[in-house]
Structure formats: C-alpha cells, structure tokens
N, C-alpha and C. Protein backbone atom coordinates (compact mmCIF):
# COMPACT_ATOMS: atom_id res chain seq x y z
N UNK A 1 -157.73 -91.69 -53.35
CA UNK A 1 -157.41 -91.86 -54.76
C UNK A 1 -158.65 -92.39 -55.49
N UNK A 2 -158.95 -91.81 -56.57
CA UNK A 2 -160.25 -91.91 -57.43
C UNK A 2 -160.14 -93.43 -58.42
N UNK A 3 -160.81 -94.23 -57.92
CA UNK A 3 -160.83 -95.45 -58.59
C UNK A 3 -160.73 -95.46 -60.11
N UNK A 4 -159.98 -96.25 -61.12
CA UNK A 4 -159.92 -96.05 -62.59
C UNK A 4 -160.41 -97.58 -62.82
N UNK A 5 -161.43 -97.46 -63.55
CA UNK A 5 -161.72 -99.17 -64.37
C UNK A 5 -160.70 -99.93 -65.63
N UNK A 6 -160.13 -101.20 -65.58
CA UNK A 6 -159.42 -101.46 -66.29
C UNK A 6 -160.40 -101.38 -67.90
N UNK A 7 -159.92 -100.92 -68.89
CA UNK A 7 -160.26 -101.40 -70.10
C UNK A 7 -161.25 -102.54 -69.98
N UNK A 8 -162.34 -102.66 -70.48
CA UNK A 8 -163.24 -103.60 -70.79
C UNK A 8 -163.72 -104.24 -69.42
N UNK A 9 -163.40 -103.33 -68.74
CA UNK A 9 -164.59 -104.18 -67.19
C UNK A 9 -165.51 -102.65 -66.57
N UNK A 10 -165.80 -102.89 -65.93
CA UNK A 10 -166.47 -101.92 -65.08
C UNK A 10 -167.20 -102.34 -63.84
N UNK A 11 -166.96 -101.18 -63.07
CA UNK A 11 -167.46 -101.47 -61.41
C UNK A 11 -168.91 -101.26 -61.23
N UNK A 12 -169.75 -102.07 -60.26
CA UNK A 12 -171.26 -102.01 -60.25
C UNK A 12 -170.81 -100.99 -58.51
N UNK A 13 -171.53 -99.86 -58.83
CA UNK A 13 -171.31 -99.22 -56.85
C UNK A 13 -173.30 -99.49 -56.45
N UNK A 14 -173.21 -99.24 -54.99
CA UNK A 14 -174.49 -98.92 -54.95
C UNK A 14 -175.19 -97.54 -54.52
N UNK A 15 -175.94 -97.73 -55.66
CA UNK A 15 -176.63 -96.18 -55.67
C UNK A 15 -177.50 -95.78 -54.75
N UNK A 16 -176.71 -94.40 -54.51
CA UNK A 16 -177.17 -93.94 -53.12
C UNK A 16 -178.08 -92.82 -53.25
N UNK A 17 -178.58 -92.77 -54.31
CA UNK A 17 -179.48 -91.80 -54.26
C UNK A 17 -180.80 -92.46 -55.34
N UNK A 18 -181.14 -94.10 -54.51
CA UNK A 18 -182.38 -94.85 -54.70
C UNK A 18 -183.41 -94.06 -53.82
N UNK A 19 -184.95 -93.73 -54.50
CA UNK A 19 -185.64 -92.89 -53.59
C UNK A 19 -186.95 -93.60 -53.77
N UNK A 20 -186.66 -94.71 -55.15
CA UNK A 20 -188.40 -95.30 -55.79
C UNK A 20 -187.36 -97.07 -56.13
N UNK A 21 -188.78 -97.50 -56.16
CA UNK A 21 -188.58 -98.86 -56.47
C UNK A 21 -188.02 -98.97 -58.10
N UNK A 22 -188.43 -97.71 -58.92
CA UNK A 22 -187.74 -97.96 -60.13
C UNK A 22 -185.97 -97.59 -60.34
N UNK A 23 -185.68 -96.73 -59.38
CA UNK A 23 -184.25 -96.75 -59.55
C UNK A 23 -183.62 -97.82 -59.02
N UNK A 24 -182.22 -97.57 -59.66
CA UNK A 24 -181.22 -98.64 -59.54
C UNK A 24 -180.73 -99.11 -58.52
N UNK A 25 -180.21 -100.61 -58.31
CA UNK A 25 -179.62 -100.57 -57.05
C UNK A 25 -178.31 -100.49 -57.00
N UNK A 26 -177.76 -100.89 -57.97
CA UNK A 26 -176.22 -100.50 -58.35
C UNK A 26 -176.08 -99.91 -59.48
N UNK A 27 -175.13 -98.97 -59.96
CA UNK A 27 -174.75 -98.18 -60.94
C UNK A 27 -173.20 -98.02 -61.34
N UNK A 28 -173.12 -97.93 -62.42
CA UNK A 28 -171.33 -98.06 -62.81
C UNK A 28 -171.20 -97.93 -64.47
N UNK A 29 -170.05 -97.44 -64.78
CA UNK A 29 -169.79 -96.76 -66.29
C UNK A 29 -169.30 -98.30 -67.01
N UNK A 30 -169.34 -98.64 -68.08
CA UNK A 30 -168.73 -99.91 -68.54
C UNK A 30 -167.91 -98.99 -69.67
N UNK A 31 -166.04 -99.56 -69.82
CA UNK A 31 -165.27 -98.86 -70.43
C UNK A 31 -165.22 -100.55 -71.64
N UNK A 32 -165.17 -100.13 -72.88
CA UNK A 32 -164.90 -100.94 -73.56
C UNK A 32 -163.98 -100.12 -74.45
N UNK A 33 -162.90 -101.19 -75.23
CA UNK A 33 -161.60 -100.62 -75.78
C UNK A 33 -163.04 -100.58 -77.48
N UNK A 34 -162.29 -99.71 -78.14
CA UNK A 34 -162.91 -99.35 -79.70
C UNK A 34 -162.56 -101.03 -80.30
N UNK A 35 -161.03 -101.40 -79.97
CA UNK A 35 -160.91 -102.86 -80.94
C UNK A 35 -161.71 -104.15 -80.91
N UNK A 36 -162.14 -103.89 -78.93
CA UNK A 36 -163.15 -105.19 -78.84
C UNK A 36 -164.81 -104.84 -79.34
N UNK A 37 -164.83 -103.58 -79.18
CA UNK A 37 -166.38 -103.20 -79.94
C UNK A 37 -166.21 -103.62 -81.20
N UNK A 38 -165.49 -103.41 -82.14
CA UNK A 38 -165.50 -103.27 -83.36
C UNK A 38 -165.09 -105.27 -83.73
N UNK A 39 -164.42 -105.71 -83.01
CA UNK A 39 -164.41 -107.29 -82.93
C UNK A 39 -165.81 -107.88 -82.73
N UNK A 40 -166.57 -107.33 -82.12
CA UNK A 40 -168.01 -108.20 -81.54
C UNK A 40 -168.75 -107.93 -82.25
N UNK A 41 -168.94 -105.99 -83.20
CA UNK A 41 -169.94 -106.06 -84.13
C UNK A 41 -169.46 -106.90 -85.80
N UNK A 42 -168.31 -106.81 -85.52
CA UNK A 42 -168.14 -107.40 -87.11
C UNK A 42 -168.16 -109.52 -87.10
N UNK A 43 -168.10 -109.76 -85.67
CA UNK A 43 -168.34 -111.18 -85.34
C UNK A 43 -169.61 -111.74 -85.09
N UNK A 44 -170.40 -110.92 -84.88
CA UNK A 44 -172.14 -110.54 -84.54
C UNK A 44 -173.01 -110.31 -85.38
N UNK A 45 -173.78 -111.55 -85.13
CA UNK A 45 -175.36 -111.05 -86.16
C UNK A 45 -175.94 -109.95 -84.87
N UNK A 46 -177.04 -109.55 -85.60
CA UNK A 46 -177.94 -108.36 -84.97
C UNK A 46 -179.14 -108.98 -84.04
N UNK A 47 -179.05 -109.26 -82.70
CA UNK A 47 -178.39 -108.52 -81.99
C UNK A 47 -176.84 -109.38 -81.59
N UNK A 48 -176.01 -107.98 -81.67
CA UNK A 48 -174.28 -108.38 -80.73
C UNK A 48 -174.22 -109.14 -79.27
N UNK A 49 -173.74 -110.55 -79.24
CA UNK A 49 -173.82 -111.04 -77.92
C UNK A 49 -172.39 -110.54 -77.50
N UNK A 50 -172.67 -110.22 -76.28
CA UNK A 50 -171.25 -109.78 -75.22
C UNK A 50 -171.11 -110.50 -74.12
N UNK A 51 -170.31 -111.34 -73.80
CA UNK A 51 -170.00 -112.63 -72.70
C UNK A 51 -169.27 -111.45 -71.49
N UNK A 52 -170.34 -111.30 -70.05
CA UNK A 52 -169.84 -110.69 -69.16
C UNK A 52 -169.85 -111.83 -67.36
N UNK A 53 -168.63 -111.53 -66.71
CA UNK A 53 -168.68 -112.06 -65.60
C UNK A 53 -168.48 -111.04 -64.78
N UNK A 54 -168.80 -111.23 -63.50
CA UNK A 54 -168.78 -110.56 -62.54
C UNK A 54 -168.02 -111.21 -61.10
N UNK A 55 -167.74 -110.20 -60.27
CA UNK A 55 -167.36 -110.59 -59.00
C UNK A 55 -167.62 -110.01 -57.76
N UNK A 56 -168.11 -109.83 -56.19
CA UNK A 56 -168.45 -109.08 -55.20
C UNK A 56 -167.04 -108.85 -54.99
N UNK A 57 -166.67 -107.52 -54.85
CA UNK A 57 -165.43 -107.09 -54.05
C UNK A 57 -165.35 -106.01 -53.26
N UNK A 58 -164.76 -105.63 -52.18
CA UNK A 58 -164.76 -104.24 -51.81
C UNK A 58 -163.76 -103.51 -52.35
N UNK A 59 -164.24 -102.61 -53.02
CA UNK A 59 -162.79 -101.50 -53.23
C UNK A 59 -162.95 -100.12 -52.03
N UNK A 60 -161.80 -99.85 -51.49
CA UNK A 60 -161.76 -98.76 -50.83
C UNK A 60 -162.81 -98.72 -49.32
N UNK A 61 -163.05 -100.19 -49.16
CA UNK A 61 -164.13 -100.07 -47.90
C UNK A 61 -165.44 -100.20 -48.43
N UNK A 62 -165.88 -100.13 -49.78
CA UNK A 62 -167.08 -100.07 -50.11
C UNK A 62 -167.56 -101.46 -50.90
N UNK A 63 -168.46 -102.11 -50.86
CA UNK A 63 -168.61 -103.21 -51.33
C UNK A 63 -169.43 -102.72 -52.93
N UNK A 64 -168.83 -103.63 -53.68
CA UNK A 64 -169.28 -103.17 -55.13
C UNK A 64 -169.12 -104.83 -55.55
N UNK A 65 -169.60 -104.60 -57.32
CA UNK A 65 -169.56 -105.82 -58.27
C UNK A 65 -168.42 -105.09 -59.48
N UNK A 66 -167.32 -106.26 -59.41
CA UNK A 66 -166.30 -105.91 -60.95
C UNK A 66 -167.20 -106.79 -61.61
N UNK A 67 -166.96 -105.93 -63.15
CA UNK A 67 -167.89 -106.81 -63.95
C UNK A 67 -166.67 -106.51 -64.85
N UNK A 68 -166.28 -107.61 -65.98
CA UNK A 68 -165.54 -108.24 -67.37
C UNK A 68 -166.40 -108.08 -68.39
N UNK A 69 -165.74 -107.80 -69.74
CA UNK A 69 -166.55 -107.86 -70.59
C UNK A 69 -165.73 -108.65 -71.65
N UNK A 70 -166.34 -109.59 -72.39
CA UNK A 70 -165.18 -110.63 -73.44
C UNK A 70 -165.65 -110.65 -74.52
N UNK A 71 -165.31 -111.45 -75.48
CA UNK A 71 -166.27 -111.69 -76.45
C UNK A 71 -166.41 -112.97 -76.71
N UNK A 72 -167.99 -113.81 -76.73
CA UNK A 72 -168.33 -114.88 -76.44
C UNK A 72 -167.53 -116.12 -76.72
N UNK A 73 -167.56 -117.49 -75.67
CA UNK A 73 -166.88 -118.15 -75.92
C UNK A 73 -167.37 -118.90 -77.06
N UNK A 74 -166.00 -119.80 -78.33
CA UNK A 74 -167.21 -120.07 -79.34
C UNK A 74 -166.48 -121.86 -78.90
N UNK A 75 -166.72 -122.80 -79.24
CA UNK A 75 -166.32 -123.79 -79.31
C UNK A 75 -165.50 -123.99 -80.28
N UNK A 76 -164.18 -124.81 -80.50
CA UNK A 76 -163.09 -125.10 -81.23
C UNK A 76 -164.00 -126.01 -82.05
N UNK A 77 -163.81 -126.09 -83.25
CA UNK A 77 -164.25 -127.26 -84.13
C UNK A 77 -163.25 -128.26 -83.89
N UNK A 78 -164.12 -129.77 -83.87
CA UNK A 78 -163.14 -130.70 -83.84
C UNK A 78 -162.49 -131.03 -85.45
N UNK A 79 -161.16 -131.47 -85.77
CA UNK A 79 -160.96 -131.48 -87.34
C UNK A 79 -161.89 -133.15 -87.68
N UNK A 80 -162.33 -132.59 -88.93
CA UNK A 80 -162.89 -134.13 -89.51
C UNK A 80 -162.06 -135.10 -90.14
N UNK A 81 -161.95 -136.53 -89.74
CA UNK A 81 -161.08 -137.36 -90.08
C UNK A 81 -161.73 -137.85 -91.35
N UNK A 82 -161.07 -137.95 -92.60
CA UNK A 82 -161.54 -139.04 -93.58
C UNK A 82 -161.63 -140.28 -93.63
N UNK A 83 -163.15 -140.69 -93.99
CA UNK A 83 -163.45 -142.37 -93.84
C UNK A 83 -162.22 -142.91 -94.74
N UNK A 84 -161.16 -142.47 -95.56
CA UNK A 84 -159.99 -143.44 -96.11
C UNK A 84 -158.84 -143.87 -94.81
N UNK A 85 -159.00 -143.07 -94.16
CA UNK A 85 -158.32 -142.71 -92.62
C UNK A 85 -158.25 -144.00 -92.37
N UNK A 86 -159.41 -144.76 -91.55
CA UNK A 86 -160.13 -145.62 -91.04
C UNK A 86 -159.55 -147.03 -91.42
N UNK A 87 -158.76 -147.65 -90.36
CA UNK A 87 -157.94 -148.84 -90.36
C UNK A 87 -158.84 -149.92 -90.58
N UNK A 88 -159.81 -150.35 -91.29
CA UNK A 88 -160.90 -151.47 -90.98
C UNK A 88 -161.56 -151.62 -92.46
C-alpha cells in the first residue's frame, strides 16, 4: 500500500539515486493545506517563518524522517494591570 502524507507534514525517504556529493540525502514532497499557507502569508512579514518538527520513524520497513509543519509559536501577552489596581 502506497504511503499518503497527512495534510501539512511530509515524509523525508532516502534517496537512492545519490551518485555526487551534491545530491540529496533524503527527499520527500511537503503537502500543505491552502488555509495554513494563506494563514502564514497574511501573518508574515517577508520572509514567511514556518515552525517545522521532525521525527526518525520507519514506515513500511524503511527508515525515514516525518516532518510537521505549524505556524510559529507566538507568545500569549501577559494582560497589563493598572497602577490604580495596586493595594499600597
């Protein structure tokens, strides 16, 4: 059965038809959904950062890398308290 990548990840395989030090050592299609592209360029100065993780797994006997694709983590603002707040 022909492996399918979930939405927004993609598999790293290793490429077997390396013959020079400039080709690749792993190779793999990255599927991204249209809503998270269109989320990262309209959240993105130029250039678009894309937050990716990875993992070693074997699929099917073959050892490969799953790779994730997100869109960057941002930090929560903390809310600002007013100095009238302030018991003192």
């Amino acid at each position: 059965m022909a492996y399918i990548p979930k939405p927004n990840s993609c598999t790293m395989w290793p490429y077997d038809y390396k013959k020079a030090d400039h080709h690749p050592d792993i190779k793999g299609d990255l599927m991204i959904e249209k809503s998270l592209l269109q989320a990262l360029i309209s959240k993105s100065e130029d250039p678009v950062k894309i937050s990716i993780a990875g993992w070693r797994q074997k699929i099917n006997g073959k050892d490969c890398v799953y790779v994730q694709v997100s869109e960057p983590y941002v930090k929560p603002k903390e809310p600002e308290v007013p100095d009238e707040d302030v018991p003192f």
